[in-house]
C-alpha atoms as a PDB file:
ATOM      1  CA  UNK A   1      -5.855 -18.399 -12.663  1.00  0.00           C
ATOM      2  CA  UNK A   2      -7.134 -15.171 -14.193  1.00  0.00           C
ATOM      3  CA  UNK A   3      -9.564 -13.037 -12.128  1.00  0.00           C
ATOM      4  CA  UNK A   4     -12.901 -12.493 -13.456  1.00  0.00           C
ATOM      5  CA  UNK A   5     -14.117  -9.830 -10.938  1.00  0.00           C
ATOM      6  CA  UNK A   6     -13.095  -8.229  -7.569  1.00  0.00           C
ATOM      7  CA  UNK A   7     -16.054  -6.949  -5.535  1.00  0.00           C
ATOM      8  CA  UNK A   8     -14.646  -4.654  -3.109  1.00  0.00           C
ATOM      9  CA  UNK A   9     -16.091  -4.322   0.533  1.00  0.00           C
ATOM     10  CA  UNK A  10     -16.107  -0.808   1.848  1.00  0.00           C
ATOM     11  CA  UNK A  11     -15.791   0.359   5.833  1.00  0.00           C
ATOM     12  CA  UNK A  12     -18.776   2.678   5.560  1.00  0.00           C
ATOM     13  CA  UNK A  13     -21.521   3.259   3.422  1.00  0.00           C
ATOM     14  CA  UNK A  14     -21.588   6.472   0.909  1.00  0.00           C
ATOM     15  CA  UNK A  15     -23.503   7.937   2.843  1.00  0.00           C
ATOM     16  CA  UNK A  16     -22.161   7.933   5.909  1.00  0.00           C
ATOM     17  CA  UNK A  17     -18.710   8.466   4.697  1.00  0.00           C
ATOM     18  CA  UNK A  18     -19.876  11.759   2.956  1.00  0.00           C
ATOM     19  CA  UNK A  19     -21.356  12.549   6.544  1.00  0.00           C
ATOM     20  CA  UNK A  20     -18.180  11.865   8.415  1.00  0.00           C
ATOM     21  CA  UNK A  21     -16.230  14.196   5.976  1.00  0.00           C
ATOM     22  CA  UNK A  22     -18.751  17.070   6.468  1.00  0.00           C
ATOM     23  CA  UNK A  23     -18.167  16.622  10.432  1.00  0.00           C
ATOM     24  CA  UNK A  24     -14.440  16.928  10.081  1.00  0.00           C
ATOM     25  CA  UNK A  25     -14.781  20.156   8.113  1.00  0.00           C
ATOM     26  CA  UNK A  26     -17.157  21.371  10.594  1.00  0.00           C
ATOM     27  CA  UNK A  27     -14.960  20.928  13.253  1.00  0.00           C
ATOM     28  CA  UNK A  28     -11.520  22.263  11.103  1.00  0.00           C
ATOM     29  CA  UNK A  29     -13.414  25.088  10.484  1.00  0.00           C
ATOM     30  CA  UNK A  30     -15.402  25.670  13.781  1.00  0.00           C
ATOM     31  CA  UNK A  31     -13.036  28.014  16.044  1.00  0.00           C
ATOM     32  CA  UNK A  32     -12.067  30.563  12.856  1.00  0.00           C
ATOM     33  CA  UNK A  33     -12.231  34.115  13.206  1.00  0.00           C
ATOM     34  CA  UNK A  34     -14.545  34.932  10.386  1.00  0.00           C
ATOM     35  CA  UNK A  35     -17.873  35.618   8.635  1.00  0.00           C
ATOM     36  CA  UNK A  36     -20.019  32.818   7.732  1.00  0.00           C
ATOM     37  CA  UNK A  37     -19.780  33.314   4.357  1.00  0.00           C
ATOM     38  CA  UNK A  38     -15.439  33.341   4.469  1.00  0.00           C
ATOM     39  CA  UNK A  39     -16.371  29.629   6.384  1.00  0.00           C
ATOM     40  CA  UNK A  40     -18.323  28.273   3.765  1.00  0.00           C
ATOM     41  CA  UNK A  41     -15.922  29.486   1.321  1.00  0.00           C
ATOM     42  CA  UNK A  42     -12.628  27.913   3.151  1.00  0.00           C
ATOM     43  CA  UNK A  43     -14.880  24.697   3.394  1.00  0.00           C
ATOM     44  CA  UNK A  44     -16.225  24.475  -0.266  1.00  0.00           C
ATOM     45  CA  UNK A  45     -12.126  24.924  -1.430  1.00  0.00           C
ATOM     46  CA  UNK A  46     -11.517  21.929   1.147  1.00  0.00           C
ATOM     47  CA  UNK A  47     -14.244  20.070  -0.744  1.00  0.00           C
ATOM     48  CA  UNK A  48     -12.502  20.578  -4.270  1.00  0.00           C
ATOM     49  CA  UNK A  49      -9.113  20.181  -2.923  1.00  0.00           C
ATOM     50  CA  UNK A  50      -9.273  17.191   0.118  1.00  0.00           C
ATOM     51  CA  UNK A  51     -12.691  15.431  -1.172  1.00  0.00           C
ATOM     52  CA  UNK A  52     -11.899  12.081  -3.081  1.00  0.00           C
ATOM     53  CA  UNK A  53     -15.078  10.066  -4.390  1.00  0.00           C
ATOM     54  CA  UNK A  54     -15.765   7.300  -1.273  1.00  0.00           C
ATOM     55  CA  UNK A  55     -15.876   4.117  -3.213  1.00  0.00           C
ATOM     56  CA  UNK A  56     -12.243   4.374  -4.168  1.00  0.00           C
ATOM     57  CA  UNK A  57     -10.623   4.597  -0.633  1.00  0.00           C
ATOM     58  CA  UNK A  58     -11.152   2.844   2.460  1.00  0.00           C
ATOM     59  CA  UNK A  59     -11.493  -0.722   1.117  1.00  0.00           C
ATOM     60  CA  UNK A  60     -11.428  -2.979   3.934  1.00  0.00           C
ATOM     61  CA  UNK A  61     -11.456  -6.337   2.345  1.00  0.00           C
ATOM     62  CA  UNK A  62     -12.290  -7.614  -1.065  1.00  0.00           C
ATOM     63  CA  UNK A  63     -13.966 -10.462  -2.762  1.00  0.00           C
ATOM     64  CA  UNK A  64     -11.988 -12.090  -6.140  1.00  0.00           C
ATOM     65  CA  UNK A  65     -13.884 -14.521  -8.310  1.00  0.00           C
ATOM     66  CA  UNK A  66     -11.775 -16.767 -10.687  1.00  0.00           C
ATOM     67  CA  UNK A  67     -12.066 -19.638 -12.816  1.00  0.00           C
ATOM     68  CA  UNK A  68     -10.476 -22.826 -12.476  1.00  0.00           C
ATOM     69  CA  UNK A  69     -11.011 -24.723 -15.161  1.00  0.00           C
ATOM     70  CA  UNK A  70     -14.625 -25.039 -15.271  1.00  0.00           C
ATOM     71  CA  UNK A  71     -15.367 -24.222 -11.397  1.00  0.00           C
ATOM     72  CA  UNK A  72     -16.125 -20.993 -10.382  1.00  0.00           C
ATOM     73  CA  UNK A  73     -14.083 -20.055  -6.848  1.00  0.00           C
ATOM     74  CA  UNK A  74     -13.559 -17.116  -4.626  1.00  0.00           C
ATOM     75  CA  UNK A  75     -10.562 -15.892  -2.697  1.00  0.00           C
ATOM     76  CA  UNK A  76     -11.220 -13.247  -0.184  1.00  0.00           C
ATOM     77  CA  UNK A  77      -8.488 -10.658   0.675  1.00  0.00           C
ATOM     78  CA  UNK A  78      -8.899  -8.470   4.175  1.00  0.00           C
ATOM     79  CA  UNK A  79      -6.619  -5.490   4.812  1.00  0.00           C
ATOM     80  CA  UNK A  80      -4.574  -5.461   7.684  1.00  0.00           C
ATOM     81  CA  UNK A  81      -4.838  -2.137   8.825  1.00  0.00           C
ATOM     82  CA  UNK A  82      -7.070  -1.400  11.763  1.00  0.00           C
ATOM     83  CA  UNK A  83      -6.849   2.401  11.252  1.00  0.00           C
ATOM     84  CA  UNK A  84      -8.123   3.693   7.647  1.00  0.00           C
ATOM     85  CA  UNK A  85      -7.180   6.873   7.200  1.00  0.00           C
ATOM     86  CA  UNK A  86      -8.354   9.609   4.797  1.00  0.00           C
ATOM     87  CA  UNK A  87      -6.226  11.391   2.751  1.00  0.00           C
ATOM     88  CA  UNK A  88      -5.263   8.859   0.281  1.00  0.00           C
ATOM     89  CA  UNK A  89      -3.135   9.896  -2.566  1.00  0.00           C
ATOM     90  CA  UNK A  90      -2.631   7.334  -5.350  1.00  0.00           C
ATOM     91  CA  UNK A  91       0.827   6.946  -7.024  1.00  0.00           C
END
């Protein structure tokens, strides 16, 4: 049975997953001893360094569409984490 397709289901929208990474550096960033300008600085290097494009982390379960001999079925796949953490680094 080859795959024709995986549609993957994500735990937050882009959005809000942009949003939530904006928070953290907010808070990383929010007891420093420095000028405003040092802050957005240390947070824009965070940004090239730590920020990973949303759709490619966090996948929570995933739809796969296959053929079987003429019929068209789906097998659905859910991860069994209940903690998704950022910070994923692909090998």
């Amino acid at each position: 049975m080859d795959s024709i397709i995986a549609i993957p289901m994500y735990r937050v929208s882009p959005g809000k997953w942009e949003k939530e990474f904006e928070e953290i550096l907010d808070k990383r960033y929010q007891g420093f001893n420095a000028t405003e300008e040092q802050i957005e600085k240390y947070k824009e290097r965070a940004r090239g360094k730590e920020y990973y494009h949303w759709k490619y982390n966090e996948v929570v379960a995933w739809l796969e569409l296959y053929l079987d001999f003429s019929v068209v079925k789906a097998r659905a796949f859910i991860a069994d984490q209940k903690v998704f953490r950022r910070g994923f680094h692909p090998i």
